[in-house]
Protein backbone atom coordinates (compact mmCIF):
# COMPACT_ATOMS: atom_id res chain seq x y z
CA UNK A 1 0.00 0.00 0.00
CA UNK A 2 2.17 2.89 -1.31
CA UNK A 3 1.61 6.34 0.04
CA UNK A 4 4.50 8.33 -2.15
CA UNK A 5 5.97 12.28 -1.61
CA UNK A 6 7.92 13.66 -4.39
CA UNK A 7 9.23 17.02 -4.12
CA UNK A 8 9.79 18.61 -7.32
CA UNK A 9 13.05 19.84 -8.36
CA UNK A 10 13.63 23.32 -10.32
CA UNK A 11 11.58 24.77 -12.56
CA UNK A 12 8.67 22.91 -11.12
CA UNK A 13 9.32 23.90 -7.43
CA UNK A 14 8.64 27.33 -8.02
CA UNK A 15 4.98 26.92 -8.13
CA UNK A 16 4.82 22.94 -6.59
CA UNK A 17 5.14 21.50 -3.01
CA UNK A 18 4.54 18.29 -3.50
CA UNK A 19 3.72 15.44 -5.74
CA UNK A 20 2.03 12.70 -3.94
CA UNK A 21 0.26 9.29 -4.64
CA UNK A 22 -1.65 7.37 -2.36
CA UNK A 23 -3.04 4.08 -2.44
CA UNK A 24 -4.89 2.05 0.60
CA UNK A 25 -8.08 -0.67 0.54
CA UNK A 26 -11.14 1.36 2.01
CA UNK A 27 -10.18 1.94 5.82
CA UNK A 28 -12.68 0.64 8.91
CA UNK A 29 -14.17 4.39 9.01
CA UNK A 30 -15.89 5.92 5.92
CA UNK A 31 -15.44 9.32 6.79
CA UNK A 32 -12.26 10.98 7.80
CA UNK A 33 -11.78 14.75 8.88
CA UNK A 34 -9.07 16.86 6.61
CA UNK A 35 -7.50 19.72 9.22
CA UNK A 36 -7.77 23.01 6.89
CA UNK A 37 -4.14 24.39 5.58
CA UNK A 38 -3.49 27.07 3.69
CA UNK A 39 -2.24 25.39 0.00
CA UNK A 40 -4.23 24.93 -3.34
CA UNK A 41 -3.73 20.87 -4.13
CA UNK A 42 -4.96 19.31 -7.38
CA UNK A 43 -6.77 16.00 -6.60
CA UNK A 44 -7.26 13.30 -9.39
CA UNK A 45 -9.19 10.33 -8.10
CA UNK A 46 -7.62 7.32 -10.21
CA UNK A 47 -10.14 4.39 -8.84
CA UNK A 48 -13.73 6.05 -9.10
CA UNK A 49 -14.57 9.57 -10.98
CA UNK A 50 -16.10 10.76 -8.00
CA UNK A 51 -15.01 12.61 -4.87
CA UNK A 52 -17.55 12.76 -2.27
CA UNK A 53 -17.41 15.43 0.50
CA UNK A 54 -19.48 16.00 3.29
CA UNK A 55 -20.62 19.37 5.60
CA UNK A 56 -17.60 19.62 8.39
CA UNK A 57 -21.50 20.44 11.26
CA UNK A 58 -23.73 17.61 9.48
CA UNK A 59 -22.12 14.73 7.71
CA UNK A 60 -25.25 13.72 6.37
CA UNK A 61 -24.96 16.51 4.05
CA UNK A 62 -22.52 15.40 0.91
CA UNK A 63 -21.46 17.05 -1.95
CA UNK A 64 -20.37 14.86 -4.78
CA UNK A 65 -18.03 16.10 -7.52
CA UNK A 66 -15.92 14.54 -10.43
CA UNK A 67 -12.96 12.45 -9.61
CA UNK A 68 -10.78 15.58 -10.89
CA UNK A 69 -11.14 18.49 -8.60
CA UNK A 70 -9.35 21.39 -6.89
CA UNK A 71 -9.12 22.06 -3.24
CA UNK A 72 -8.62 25.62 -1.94
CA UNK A 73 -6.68 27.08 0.82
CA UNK A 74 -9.05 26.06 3.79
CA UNK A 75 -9.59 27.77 6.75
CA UNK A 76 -11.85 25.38 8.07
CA UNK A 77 -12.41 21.15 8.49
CA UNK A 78 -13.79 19.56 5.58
CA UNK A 79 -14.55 15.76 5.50
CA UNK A 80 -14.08 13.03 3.29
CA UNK A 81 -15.48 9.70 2.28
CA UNK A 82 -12.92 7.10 2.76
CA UNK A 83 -14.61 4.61 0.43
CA UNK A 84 -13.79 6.57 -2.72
CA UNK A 85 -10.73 7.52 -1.18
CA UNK A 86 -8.61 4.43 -2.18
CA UNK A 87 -6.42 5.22 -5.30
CA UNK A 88 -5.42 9.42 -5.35
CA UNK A 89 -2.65 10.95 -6.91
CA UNK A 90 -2.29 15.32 -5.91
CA UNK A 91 -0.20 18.27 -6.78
CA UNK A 92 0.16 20.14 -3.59
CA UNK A 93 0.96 23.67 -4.77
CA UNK A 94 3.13 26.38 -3.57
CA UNK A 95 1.48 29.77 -2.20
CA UNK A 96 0.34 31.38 -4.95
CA UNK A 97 2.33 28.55 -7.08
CA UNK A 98 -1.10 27.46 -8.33
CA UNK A 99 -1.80 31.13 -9.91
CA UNK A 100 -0.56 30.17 -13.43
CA UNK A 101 -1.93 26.90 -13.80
CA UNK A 102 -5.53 27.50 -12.68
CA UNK A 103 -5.68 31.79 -14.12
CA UNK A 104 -7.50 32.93 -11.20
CA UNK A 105 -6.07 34.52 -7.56
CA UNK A 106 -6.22 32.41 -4.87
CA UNK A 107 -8.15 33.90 -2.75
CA UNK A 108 -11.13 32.89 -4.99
CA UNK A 109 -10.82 29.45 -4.22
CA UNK A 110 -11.11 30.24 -0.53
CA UNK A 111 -12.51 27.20 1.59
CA UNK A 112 -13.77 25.55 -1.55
CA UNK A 113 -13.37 22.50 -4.07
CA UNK A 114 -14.22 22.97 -7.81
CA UNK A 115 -14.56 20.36 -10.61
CA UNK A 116 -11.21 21.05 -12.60
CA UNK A 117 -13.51 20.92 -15.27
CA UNK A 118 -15.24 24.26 -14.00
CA UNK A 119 -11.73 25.96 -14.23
CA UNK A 120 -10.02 24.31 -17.25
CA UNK A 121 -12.72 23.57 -19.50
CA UNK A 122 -14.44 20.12 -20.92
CA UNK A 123 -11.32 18.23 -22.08
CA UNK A 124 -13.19 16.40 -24.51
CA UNK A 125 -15.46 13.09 -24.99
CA UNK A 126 -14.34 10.09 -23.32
CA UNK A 127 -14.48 6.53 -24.46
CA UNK A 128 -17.44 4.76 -23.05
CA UNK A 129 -16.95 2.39 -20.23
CA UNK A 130 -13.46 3.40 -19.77
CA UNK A 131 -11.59 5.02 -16.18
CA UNK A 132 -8.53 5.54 -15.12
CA UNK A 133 -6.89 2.54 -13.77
CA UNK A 134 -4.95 1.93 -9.70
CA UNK A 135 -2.34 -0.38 -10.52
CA UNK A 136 1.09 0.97 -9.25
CA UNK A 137 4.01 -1.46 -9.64
């Protein structure tokens, strides 16, 4: 069960913390709260295009998007469903670092998740019955 950091080397680690993949069978709890910080990650859901999150007060209250989405800086909890949450790979972005990539401040993503879709466009028709696939050497 891999769970991989890669930090980027020059002239990607001016705008990128991180690279990360992580891979783990569904875990004994389906929900799990994220603690807010303050970077802009890229989140690309490789098992299921889905990411389900829920209302930090009322977990009963989810919020589904597509399996490609972008997290904000948070100032507050979020939580996530730990189901879908099996096969991720992430770009965890510098301050601002994320500026040139997604054309819009940061600020504006404050405390939020988008579809990637919503920010980059429709990338096009996809194959029927085809996803991405979770098998890591």
């Amino acid at each position: 069960m891999p769970n991989l950091h890669f930090k980027p080397g020059p002239p990607l680690s001016r705008f990128v913390e991180m690279l990360w993949y992580y891979e783990h069978p569904p875990r004994i709890h389906q929900k799990e709260r994220l603690m807010p910080d303050g970077c802009i990650s890229l989140i690309i859901n490789l098992e299921e295009d889905e990411t389900r999150l829920y209302d930090a007060d009322d977990v009963n209250k989810v919020r589904k998007l597509s399996g490609c989405s972008v997290c904000g800086p948070h100032t507050k909890s979020f939580v996530i469903d730990t189901d879908e949450q099996t096969c991720i790979i992430g770009v965890s972005f510098r301050p601002a670092g994320a500026v040139p990539f997604l054309k819009l401040p940061s600020d504006e993503l404050h405390n939020q998740h988008v579809e990637l879709e919503d920010l980059w466009g429709t990338p096009g028709p996809r194959t029927p019955g085809t996803r991405a696939r979770c098998d890591m050497p």
